[in-house]
C-alpha atoms as a PDB file:
ATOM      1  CA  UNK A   1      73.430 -59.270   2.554  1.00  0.00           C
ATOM      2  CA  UNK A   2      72.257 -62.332   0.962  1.00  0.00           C
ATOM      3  CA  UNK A   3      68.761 -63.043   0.077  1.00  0.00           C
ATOM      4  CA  UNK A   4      68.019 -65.365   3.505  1.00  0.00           C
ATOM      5  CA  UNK A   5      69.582 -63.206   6.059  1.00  0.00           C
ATOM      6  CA  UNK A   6      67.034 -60.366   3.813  1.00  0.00           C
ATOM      7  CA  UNK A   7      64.340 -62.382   4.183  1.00  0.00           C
ATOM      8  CA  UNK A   8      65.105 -62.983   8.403  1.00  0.00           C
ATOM      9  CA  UNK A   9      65.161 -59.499   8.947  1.00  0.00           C
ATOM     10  CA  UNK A  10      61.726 -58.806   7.401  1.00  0.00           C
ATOM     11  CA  UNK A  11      60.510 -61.647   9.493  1.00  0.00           C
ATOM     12  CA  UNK A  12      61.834 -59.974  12.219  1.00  0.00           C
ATOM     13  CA  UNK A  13      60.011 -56.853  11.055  1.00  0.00           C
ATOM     14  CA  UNK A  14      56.802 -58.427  10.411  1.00  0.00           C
ATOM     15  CA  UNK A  15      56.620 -60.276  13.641  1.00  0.00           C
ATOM     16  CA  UNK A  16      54.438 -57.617  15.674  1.00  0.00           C
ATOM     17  CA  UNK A  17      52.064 -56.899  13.062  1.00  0.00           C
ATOM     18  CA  UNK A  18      51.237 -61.416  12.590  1.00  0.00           C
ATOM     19  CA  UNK A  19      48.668 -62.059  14.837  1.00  0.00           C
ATOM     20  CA  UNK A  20      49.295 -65.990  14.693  1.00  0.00           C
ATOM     21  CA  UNK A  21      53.016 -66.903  15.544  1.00  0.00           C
ATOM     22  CA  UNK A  22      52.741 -69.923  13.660  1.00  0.00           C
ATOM     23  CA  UNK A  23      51.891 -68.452  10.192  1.00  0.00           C
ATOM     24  CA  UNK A  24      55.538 -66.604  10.729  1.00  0.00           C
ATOM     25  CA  UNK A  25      57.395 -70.199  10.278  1.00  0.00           C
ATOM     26  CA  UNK A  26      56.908 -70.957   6.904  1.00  0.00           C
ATOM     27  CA  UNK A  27      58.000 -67.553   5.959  1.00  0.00           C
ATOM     28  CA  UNK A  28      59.573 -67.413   2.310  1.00  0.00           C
ATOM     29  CA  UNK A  29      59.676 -65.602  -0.994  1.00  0.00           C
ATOM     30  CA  UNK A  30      56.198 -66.620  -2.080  1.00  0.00           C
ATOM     31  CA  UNK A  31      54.859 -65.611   1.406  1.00  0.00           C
ATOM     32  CA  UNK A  32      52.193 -63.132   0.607  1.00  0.00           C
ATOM     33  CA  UNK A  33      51.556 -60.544   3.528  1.00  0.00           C
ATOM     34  CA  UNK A  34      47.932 -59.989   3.764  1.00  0.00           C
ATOM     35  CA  UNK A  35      46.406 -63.313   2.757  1.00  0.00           C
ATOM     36  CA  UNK A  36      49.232 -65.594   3.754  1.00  0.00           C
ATOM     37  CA  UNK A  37      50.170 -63.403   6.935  1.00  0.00           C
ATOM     38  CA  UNK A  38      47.064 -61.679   7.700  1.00  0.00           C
ATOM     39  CA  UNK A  39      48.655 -58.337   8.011  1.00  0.00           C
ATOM     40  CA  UNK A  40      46.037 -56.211   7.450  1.00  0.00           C
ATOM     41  CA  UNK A  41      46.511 -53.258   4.473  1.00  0.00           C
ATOM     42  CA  UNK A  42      46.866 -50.282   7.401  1.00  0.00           C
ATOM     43  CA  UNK A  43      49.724 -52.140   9.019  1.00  0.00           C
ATOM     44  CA  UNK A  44      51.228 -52.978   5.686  1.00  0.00           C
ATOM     45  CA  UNK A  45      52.019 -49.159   5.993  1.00  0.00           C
ATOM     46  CA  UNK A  46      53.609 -49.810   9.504  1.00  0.00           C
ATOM     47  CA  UNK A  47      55.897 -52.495   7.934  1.00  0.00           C
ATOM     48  CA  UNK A  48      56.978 -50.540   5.186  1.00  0.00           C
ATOM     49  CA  UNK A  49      57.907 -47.450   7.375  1.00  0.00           C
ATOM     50  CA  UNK A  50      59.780 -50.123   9.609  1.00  0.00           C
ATOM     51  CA  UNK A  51      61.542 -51.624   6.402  1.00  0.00           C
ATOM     52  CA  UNK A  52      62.479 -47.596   5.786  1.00  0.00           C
ATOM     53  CA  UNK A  53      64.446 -47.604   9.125  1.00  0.00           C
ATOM     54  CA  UNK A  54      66.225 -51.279   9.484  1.00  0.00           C
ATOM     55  CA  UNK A  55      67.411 -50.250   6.144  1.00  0.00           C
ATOM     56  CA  UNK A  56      67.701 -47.067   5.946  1.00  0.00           C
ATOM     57  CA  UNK A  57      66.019 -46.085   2.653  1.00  0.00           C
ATOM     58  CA  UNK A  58      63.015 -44.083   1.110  1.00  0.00           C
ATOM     59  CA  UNK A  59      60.440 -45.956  -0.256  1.00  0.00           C
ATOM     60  CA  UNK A  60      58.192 -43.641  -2.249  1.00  0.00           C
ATOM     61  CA  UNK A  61      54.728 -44.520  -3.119  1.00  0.00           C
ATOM     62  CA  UNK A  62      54.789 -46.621  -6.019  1.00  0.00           C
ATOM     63  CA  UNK A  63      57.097 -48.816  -4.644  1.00  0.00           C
ATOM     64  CA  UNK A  64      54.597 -49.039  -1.446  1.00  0.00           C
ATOM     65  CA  UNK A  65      52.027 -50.554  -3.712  1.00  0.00           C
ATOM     66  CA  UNK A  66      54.318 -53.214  -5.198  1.00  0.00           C
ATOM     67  CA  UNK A  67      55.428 -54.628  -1.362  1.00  0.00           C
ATOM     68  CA  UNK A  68      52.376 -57.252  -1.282  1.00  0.00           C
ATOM     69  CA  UNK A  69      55.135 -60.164  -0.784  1.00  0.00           C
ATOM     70  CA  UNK A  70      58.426 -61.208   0.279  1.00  0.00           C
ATOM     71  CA  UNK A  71      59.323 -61.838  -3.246  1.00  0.00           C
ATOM     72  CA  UNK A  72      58.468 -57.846  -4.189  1.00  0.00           C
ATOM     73  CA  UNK A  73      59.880 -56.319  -0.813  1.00  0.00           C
ATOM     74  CA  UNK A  74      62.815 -57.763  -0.752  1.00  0.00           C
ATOM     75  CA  UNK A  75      63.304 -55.975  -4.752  1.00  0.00           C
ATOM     76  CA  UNK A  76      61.916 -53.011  -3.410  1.00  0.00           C
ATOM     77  CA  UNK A  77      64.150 -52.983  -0.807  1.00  0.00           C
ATOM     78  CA  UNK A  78      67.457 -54.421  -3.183  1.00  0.00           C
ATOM     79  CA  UNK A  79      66.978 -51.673  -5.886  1.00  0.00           C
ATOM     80  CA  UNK A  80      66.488 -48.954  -3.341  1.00  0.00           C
ATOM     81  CA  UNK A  81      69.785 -50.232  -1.458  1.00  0.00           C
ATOM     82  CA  UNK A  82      71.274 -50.168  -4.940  1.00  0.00           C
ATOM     83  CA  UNK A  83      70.440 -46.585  -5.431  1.00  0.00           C
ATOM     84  CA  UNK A  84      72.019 -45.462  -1.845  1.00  0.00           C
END
């Protein structure tokens, strides 16, 4: 999976928890999900859990707290696909 086709499918994951539709189209690496987003920090939780099961990995704690952006989720979710 290359890194846009990574980046659609945590669009795609994202999408219920973005209030605003529009703030979804500009989606990209820098994209950061609570001030660029608005996700709020208990939903964050929801997307990671969701990111667990479209890609079928663990994400322990740590790794939670570095999932702020696209940029860090999609390394969380690379090394963890690496270790699989």
């Amino acid at each position: 999976m290359n890194k846009e086709e990574a980046i659609q499918k945590l669009k795609e994951i994202v999408k219920p928890y973005v209030k605003e539709a529009e703030l979804l189209k500009n989606i990209n690496e820098n994209t950061d999900f609570i001030n660029d987003l608005n996700i709020n920090s208990a939903n964050l939780v929801d997307v990671v859990l969701d990111v667990e099961e479209v890609f079928d990995i663990e994400i322990d704690a740590a790794s939670m707290e570095k999932m702020r952006d696209v940029k860090s989720a999609l390394a969380v979710i690379e090394e963890k696909l690496a270790i699989k």
